[in-house]
PDB file of N, CA and C in Angstrom:
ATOM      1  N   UNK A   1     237.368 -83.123 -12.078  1.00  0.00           N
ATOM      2  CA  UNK A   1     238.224 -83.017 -13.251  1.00  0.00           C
ATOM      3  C   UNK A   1     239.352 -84.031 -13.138  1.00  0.00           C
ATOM      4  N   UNK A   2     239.445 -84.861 -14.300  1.00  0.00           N
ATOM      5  CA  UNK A   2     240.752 -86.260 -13.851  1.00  0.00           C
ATOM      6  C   UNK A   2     241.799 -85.083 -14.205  1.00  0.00           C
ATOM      7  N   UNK A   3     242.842 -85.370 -13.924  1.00  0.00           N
ATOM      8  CA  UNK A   3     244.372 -85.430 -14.059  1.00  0.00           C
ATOM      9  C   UNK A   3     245.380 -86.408 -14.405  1.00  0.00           C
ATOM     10  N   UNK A   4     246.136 -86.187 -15.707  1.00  0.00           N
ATOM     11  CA  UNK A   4     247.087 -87.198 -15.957  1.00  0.00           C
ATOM     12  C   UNK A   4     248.291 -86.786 -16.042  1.00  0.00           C
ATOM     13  N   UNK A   5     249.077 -87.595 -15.611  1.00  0.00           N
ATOM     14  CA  UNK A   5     250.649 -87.415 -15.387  1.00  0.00           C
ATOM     15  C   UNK A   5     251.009 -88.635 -15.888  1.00  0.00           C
ATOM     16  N   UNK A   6     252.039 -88.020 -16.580  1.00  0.00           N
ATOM     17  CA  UNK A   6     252.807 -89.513 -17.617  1.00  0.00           C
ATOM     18  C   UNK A   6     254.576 -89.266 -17.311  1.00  0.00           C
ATOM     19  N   UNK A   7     254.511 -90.486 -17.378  1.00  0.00           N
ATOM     20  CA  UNK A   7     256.302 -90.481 -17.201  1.00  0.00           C
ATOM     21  C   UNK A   7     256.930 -91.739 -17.705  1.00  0.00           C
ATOM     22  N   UNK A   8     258.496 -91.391 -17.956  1.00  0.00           N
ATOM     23  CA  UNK A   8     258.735 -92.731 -17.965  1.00  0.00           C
ATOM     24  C   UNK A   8     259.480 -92.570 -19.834  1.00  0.00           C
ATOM     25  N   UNK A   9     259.615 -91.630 -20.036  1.00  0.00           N
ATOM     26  CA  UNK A   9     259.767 -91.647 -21.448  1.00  0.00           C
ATOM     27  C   UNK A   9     261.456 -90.738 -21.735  1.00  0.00           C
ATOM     28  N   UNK A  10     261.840 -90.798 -22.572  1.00  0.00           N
ATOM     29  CA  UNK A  10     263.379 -90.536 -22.555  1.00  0.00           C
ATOM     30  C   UNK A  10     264.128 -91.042 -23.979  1.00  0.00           C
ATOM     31  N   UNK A  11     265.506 -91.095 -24.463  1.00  0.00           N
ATOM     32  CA  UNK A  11     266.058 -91.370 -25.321  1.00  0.00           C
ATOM     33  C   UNK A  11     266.423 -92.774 -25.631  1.00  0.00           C
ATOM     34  N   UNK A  12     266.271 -93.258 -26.456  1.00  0.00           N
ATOM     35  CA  UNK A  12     266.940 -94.780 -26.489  1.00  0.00           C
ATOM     36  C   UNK A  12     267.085 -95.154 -27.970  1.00  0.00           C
ATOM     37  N   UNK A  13     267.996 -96.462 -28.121  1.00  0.00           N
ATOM     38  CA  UNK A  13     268.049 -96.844 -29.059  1.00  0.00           C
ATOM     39  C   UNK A  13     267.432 -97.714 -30.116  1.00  0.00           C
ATOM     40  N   UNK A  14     266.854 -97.528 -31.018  1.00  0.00           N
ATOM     41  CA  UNK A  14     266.543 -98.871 -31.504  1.00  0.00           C
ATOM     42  C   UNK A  14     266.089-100.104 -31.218  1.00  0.00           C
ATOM     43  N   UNK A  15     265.288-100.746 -31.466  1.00  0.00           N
ATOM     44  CA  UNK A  15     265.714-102.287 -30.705  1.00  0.00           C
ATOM     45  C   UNK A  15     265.166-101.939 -28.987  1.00  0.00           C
ATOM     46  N   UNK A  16     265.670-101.066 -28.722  1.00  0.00           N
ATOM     47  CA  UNK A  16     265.190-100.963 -27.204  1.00  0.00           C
ATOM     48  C   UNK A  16     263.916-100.883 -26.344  1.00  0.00           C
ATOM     49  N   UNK A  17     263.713-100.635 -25.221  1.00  0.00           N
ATOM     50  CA  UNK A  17     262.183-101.152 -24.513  1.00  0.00           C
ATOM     51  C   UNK A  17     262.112-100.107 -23.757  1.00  0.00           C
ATOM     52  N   UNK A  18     261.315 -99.573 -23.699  1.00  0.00           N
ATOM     53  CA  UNK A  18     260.664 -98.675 -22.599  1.00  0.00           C
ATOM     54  C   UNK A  18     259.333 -98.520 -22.128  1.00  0.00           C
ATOM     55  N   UNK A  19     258.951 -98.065 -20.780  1.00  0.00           N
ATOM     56  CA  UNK A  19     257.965 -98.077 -20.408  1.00  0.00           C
ATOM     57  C   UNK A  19     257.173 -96.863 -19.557  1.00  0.00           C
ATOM     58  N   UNK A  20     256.020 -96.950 -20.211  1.00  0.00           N
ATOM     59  CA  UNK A  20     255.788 -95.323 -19.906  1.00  0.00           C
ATOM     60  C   UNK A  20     254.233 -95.755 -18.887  1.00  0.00           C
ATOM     61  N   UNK A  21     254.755 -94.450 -17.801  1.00  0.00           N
ATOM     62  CA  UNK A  21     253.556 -94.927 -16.847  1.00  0.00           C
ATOM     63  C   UNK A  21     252.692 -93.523 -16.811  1.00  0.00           C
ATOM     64  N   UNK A  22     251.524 -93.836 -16.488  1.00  0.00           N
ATOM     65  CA  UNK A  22     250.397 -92.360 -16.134  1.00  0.00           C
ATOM     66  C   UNK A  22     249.456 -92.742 -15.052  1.00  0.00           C
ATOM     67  N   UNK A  23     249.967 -92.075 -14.308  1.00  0.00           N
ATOM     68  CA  UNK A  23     249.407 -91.827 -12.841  1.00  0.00           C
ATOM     69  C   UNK A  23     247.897 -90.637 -13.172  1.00  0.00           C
ATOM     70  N   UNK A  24     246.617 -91.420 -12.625  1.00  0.00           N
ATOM     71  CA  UNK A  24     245.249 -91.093 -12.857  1.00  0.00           C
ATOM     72  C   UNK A  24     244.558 -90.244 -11.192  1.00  0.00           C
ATOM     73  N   UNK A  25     244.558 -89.085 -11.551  1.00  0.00           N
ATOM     74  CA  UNK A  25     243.482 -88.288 -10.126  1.00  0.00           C
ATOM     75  C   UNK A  25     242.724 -87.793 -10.313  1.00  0.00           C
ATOM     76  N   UNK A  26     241.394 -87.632  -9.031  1.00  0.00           N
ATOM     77  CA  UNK A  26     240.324 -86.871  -9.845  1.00  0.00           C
ATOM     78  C   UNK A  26     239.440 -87.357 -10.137  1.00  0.00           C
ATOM     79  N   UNK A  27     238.985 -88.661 -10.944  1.00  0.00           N
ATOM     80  CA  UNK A  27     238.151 -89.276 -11.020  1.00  0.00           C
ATOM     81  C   UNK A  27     238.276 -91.067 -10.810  1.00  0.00           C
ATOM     82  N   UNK A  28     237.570 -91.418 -11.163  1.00  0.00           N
ATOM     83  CA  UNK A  28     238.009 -92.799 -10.626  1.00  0.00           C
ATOM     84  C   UNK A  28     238.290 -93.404 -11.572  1.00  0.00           C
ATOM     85  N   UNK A  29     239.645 -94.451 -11.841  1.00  0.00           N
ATOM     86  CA  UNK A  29     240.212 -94.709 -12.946  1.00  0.00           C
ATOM     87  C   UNK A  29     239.170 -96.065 -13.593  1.00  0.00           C
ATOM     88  N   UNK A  30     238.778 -96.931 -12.981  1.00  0.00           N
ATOM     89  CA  UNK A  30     238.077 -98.068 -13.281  1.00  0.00           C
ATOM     90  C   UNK A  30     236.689 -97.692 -14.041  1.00  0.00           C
ATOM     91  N   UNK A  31     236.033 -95.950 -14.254  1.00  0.00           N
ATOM     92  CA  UNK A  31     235.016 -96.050 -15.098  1.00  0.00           C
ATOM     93  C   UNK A  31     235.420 -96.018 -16.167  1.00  0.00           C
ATOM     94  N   UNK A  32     236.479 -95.351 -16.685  1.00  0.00           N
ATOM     95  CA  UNK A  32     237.101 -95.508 -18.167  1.00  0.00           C
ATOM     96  C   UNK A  32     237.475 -95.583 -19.158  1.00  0.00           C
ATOM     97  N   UNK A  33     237.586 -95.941 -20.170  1.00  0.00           N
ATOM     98  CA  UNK A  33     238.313 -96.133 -21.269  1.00  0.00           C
ATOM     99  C   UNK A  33     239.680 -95.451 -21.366  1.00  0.00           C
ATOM    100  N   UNK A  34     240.320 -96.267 -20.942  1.00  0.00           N
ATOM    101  CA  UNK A  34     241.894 -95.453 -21.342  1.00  0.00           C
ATOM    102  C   UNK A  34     242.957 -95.440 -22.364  1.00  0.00           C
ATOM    103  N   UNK A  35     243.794 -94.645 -22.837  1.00  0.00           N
ATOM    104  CA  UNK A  35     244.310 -95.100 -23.658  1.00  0.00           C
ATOM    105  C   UNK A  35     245.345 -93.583 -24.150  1.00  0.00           C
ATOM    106  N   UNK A  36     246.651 -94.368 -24.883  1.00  0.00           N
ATOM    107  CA  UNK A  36     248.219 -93.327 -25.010  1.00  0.00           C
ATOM    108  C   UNK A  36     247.863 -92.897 -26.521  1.00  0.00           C
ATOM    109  N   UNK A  37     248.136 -92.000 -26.894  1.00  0.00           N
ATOM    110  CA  UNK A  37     248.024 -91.357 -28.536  1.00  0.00           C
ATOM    111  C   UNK A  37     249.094 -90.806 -28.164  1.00  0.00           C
ATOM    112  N   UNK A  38     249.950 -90.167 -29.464  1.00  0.00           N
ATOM    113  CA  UNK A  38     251.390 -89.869 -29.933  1.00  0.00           C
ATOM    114  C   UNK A  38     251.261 -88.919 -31.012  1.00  0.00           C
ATOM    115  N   UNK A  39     252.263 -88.032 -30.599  1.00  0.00           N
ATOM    116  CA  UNK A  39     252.651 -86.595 -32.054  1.00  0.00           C
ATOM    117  C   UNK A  39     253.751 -86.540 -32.312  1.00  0.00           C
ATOM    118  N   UNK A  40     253.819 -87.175 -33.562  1.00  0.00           N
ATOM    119  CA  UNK A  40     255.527 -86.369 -34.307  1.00  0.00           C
ATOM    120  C   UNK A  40     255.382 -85.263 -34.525  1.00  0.00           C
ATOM    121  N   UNK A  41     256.642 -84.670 -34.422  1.00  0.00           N
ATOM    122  CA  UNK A  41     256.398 -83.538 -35.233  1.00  0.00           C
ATOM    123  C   UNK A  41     255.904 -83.153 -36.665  1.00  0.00           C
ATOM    124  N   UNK A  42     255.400 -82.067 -36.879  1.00  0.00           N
ATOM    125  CA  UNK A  42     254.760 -82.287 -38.066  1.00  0.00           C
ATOM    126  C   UNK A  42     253.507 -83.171 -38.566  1.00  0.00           C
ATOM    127  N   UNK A  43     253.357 -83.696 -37.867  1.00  0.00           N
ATOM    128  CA  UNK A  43     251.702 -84.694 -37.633  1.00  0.00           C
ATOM    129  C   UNK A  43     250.772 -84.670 -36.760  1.00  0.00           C
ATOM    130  N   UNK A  44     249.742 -85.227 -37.022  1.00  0.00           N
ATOM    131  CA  UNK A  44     248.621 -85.248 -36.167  1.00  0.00           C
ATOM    132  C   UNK A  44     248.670 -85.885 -35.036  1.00  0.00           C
ATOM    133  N   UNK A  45     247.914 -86.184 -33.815  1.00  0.00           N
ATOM    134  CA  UNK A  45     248.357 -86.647 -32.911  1.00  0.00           C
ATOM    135  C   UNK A  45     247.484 -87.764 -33.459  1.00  0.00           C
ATOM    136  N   UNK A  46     247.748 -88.845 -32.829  1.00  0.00           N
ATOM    137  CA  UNK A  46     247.049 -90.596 -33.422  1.00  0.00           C
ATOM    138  C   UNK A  46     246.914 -91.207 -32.068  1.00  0.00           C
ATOM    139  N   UNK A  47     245.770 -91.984 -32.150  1.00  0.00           N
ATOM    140  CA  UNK A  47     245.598 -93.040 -30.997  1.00  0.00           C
ATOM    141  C   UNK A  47     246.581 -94.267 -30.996  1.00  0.00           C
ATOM    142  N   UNK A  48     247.468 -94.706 -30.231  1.00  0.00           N
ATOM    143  CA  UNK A  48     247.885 -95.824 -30.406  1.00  0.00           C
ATOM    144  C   UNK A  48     247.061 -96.831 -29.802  1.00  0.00           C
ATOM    145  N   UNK A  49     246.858 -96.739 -28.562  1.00  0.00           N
ATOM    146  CA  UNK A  49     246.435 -97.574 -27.877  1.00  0.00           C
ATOM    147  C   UNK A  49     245.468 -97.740 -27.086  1.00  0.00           C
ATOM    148  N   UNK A  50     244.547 -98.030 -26.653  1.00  0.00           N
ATOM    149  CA  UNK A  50     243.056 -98.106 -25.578  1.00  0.00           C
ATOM    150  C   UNK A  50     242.970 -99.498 -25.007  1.00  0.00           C
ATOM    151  N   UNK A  51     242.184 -99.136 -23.752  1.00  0.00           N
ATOM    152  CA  UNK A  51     241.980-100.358 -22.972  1.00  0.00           C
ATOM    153  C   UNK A  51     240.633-100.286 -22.535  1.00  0.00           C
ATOM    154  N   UNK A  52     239.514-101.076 -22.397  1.00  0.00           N
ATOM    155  CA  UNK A  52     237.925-100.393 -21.622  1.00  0.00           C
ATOM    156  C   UNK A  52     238.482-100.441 -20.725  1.00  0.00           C
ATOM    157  N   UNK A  53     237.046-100.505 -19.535  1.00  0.00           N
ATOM    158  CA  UNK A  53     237.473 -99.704 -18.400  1.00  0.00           C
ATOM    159  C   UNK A  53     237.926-101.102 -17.811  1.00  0.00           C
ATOM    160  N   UNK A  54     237.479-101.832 -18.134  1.00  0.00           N
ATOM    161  CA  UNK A  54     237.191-103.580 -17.038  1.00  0.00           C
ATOM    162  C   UNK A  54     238.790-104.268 -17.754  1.00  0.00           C
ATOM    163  N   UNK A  55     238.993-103.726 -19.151  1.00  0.00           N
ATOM    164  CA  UNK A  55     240.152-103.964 -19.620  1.00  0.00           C
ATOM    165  C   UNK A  55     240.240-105.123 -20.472  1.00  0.00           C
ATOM    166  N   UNK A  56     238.925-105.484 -20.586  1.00  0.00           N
ATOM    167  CA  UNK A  56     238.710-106.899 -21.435  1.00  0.00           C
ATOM    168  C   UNK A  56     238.566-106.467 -22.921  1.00  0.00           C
ATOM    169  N   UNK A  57     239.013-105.387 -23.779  1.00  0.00           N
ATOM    170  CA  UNK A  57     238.438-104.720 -24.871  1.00  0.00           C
ATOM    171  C   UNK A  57     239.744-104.260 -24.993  1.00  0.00           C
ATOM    172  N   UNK A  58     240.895-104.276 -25.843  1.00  0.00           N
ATOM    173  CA  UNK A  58     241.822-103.615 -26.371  1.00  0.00           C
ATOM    174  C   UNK A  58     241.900-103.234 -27.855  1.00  0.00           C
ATOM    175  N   UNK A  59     242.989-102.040 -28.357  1.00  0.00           N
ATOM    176  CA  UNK A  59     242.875-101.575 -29.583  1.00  0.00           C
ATOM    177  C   UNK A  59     244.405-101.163 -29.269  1.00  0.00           C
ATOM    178  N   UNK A  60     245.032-101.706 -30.520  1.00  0.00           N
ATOM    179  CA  UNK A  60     246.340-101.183 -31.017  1.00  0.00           C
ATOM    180  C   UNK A  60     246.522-100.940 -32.502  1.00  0.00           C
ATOM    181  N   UNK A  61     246.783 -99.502 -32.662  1.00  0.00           N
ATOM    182  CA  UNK A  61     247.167 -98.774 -34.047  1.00  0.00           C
ATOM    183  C   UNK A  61     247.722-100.100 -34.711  1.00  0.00           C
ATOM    184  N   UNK A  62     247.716-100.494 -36.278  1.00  0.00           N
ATOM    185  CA  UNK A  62     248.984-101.509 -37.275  1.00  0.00           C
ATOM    186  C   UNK A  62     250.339-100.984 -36.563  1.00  0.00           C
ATOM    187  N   UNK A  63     250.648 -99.826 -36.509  1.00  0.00           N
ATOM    188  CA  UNK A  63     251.653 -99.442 -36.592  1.00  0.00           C
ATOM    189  C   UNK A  63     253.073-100.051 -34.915  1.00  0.00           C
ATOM    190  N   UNK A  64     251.649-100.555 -34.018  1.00  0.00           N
ATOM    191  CA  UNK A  64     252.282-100.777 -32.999  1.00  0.00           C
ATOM    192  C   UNK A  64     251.684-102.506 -32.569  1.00  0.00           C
ATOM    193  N   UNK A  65     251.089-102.848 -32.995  1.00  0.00           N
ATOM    194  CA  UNK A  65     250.865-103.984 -32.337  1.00  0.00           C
ATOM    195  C   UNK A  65     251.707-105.417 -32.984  1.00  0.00           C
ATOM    196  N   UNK A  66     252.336-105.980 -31.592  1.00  0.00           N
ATOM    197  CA  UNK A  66     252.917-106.843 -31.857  1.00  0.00           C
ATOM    198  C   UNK A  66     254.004-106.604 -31.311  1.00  0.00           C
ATOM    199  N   UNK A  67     254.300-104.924 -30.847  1.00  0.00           N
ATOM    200  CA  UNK A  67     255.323-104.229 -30.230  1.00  0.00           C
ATOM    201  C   UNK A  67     254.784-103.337 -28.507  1.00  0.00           C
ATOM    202  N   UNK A  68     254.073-103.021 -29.243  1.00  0.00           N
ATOM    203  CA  UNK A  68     253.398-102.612 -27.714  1.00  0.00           C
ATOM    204  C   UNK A  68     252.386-103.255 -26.871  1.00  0.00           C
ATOM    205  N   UNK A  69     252.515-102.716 -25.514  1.00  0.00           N
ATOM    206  CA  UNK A  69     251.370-103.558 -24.795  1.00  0.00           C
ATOM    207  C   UNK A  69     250.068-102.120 -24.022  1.00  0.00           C
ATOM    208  N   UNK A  70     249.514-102.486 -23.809  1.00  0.00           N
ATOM    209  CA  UNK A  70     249.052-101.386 -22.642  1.00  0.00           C
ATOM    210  C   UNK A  70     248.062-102.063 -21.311  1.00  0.00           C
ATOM    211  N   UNK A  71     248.451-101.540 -20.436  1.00  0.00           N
ATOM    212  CA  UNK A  71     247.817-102.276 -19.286  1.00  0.00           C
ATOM    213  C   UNK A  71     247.367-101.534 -18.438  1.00  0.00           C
ATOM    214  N   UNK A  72     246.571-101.765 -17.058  1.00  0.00           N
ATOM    215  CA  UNK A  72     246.005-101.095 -16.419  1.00  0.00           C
ATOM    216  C   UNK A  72     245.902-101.545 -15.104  1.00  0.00           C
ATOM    217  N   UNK A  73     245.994-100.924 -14.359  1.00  0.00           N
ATOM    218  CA  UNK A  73     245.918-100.723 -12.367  1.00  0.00           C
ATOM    219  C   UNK A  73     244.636-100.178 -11.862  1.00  0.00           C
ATOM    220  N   UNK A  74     243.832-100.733 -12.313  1.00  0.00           N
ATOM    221  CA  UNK A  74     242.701-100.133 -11.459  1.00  0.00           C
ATOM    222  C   UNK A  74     242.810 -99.257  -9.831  1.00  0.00           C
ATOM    223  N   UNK A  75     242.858-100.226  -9.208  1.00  0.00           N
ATOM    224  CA  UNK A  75     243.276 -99.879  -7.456  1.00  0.00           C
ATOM    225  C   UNK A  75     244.481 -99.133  -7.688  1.00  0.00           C
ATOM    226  N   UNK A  76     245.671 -99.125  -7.972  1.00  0.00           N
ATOM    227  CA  UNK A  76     246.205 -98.538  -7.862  1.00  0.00           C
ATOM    228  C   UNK A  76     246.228 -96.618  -9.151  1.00  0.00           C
ATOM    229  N   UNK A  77     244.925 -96.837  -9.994  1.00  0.00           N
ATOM    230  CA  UNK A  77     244.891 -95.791 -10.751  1.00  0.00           C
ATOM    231  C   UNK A  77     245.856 -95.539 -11.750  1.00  0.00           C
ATOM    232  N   UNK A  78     246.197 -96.478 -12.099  1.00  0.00           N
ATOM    233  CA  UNK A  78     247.890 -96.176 -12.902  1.00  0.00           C
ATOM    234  C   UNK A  78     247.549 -96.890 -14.297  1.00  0.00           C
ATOM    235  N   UNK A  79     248.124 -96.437 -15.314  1.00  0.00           N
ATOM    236  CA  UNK A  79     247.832 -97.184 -16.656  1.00  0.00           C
ATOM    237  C   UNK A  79     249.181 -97.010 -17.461  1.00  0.00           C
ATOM    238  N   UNK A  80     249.849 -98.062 -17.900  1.00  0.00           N
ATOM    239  CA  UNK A  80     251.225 -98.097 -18.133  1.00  0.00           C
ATOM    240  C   UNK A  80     251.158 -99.064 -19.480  1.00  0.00           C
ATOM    241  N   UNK A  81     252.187 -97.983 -20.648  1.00  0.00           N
ATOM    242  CA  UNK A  81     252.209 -98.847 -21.807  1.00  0.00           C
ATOM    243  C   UNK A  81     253.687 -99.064 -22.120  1.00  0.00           C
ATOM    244  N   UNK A  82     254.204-100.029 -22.369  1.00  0.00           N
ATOM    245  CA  UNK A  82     254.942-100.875 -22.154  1.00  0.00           C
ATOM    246  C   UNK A  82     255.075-100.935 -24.098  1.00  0.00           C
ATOM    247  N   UNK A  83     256.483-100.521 -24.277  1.00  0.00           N
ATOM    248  CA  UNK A  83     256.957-100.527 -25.697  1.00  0.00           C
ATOM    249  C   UNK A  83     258.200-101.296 -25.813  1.00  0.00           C
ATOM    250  N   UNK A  84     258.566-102.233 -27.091  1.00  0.00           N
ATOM    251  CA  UNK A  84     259.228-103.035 -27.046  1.00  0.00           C
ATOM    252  C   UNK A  84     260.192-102.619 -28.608  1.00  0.00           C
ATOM    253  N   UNK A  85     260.699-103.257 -29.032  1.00  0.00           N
ATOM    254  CA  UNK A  85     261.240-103.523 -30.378  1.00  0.00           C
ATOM    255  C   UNK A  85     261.258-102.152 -30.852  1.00  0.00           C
ATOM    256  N   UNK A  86     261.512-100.506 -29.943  1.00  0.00           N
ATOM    257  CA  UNK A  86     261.449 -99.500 -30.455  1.00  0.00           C
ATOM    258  C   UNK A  86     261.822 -99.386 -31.580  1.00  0.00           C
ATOM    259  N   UNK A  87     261.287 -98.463 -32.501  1.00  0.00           N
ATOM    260  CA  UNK A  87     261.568 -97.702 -33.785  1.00  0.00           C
ATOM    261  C   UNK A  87     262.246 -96.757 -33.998  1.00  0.00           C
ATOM    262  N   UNK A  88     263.091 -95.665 -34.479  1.00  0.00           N
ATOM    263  CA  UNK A  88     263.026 -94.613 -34.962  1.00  0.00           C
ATOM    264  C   UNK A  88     261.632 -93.644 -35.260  1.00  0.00           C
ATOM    265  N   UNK A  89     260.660 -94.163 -36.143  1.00  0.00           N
ATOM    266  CA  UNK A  89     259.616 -93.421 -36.013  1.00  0.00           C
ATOM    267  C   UNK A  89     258.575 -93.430 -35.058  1.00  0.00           C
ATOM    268  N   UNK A  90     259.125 -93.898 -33.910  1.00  0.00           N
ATOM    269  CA  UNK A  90     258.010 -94.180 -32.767  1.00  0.00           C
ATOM    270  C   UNK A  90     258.419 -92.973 -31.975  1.00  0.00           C
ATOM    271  N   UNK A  91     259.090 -92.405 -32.315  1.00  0.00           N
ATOM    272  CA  UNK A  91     259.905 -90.845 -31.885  1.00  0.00           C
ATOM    273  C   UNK A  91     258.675 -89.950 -31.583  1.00  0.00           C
ATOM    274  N   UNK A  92     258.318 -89.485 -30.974  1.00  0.00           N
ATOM    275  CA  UNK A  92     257.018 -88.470 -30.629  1.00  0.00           C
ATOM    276  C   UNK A  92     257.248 -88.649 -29.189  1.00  0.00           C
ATOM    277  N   UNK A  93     256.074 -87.387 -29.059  1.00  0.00           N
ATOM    278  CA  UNK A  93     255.558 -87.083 -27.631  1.00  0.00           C
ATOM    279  C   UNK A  93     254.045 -87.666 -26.964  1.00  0.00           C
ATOM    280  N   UNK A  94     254.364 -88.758 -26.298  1.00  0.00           N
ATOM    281  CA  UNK A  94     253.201 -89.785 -25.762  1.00  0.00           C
ATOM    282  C   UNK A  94     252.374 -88.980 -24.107  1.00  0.00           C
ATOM    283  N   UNK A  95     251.263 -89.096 -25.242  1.00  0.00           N
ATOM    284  CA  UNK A  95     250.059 -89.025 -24.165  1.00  0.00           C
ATOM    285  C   UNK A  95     249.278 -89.697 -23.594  1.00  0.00           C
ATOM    286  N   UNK A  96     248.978 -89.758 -22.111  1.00  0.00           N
ATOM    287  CA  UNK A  96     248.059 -90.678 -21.733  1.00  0.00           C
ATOM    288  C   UNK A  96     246.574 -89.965 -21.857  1.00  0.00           C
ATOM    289  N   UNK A  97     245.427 -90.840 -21.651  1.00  0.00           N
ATOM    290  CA  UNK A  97     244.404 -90.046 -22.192  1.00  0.00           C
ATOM    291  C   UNK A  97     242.893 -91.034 -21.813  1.00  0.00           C
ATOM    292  N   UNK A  98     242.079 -90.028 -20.918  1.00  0.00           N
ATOM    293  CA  UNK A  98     241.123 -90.826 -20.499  1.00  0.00           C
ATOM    294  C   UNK A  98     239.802 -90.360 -21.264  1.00  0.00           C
ATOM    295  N   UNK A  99     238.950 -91.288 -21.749  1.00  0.00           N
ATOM    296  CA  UNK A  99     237.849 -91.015 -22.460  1.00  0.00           C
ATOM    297  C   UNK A  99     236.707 -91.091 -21.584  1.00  0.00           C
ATOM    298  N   UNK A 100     236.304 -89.645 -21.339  1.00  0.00           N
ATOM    299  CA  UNK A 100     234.863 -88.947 -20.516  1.00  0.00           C
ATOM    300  C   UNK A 100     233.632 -89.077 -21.623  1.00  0.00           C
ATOM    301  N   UNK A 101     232.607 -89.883 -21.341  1.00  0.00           N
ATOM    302  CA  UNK A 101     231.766 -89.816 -22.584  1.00  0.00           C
ATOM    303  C   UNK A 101     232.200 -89.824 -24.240  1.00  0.00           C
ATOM    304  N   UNK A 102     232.339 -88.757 -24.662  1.00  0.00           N
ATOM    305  CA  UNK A 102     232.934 -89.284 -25.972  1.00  0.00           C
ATOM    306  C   UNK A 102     234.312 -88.366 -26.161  1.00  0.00           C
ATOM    307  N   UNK A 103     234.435 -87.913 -25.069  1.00  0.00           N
ATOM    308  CA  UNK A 103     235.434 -86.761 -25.200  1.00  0.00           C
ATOM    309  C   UNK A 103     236.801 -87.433 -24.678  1.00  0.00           C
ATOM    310  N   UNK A 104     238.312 -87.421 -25.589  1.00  0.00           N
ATOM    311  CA  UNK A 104     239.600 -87.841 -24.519  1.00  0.00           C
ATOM    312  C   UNK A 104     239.734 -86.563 -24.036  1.00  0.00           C
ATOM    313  N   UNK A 105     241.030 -86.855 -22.757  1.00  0.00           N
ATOM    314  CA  UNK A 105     241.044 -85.787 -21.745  1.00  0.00           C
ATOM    315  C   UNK A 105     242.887 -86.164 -22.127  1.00  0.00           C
ATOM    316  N   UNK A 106     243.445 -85.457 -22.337  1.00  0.00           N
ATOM    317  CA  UNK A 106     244.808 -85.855 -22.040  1.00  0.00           C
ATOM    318  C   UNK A 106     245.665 -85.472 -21.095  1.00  0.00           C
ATOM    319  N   UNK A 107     246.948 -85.988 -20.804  1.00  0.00           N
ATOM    320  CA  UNK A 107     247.778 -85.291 -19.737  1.00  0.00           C
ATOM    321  C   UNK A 107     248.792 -84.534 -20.424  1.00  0.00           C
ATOM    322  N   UNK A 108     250.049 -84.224 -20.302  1.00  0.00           N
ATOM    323  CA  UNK A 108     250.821 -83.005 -20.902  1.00  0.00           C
ATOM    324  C   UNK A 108     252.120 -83.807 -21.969  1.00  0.00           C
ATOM    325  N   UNK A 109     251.905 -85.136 -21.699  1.00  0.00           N
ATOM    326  CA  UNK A 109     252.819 -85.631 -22.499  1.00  0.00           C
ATOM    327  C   UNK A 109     254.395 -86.004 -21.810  1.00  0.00           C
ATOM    328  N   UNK A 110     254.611 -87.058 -22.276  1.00  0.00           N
ATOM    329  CA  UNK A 110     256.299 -87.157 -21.867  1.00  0.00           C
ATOM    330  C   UNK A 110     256.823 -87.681 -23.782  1.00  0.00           C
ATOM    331  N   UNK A 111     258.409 -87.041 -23.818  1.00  0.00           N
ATOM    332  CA  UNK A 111     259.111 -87.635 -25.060  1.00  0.00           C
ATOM    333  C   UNK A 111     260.047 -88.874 -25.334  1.00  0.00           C
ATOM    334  N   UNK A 112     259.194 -89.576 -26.166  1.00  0.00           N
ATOM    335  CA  UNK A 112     260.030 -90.436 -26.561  1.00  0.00           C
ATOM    336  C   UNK A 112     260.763 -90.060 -27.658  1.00  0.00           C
ATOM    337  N   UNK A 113     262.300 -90.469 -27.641  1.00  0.00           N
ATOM    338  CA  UNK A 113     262.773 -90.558 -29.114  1.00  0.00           C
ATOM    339  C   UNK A 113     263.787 -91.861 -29.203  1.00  0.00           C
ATOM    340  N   UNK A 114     264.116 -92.051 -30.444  1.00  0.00           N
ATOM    341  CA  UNK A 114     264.518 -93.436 -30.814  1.00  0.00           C
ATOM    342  C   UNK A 114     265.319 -92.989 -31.833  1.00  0.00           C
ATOM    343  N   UNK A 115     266.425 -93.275 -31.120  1.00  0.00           N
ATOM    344  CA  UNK A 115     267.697 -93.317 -32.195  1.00  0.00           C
ATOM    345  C   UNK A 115     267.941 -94.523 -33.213  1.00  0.00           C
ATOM    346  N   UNK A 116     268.937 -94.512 -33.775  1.00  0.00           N
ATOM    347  CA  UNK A 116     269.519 -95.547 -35.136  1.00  0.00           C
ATOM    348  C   UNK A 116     270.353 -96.045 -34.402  1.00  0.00           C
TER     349      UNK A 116
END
């Protein structure tokens, strides 16, 4: 059974950068597909971001690309997405999230919010 732990997430302003990391156990991070989805309140949770497993294959939501990055540590099991030019509505609770066959697996979430 993988395990995800995410961290790295907290209050900030506007304009500001943060970077959120998820530490992968349990299975081996390099078979793969990984990738962070996000819930405002009041909404659905949404994929932002995916990486394959080899990492040569990326996908970023309209809503984030050009602002976010997402990357990956194989050997070290770690997959860290890296947000820039924060929003106000980028305000949610970010999940990391590994795709088992066709199924994501998520971890418990850390909060971002983004002030004015």
């Amino acid at each position: 059974q993988v395990q995800l732990v995410e961290s790295g997430g907290g209050l900030v302003q506007a304009g500001d950068s943060l970077r959120l990391s998820c530490e992968v156990s349990g299975r081996t991070l390099s078979s793969y597909t990984m990738g962070w989805f996000r819930q405002a309140p009041g909404k659905e949770r949404e994929l932002v971001t995916s990486v394959s497993s080899s990492g040569g294959t990326q996908f970023y939501a309209d809503s984030v690309k050009g602002r976010f990055t997402i990357s990956r540590d194989n050997a070290k099991n770690m997959v860290y997405l890296q947000m820039d030019s924060l929003k106000p509505e980028d305000t949610a609770v970010y999940y990391c999230a590994a795709k088992i066959g066709v199924i994501w697996r998520w971890g418990q979430g850390t909060q971002v919010t983004v002030s004015l």
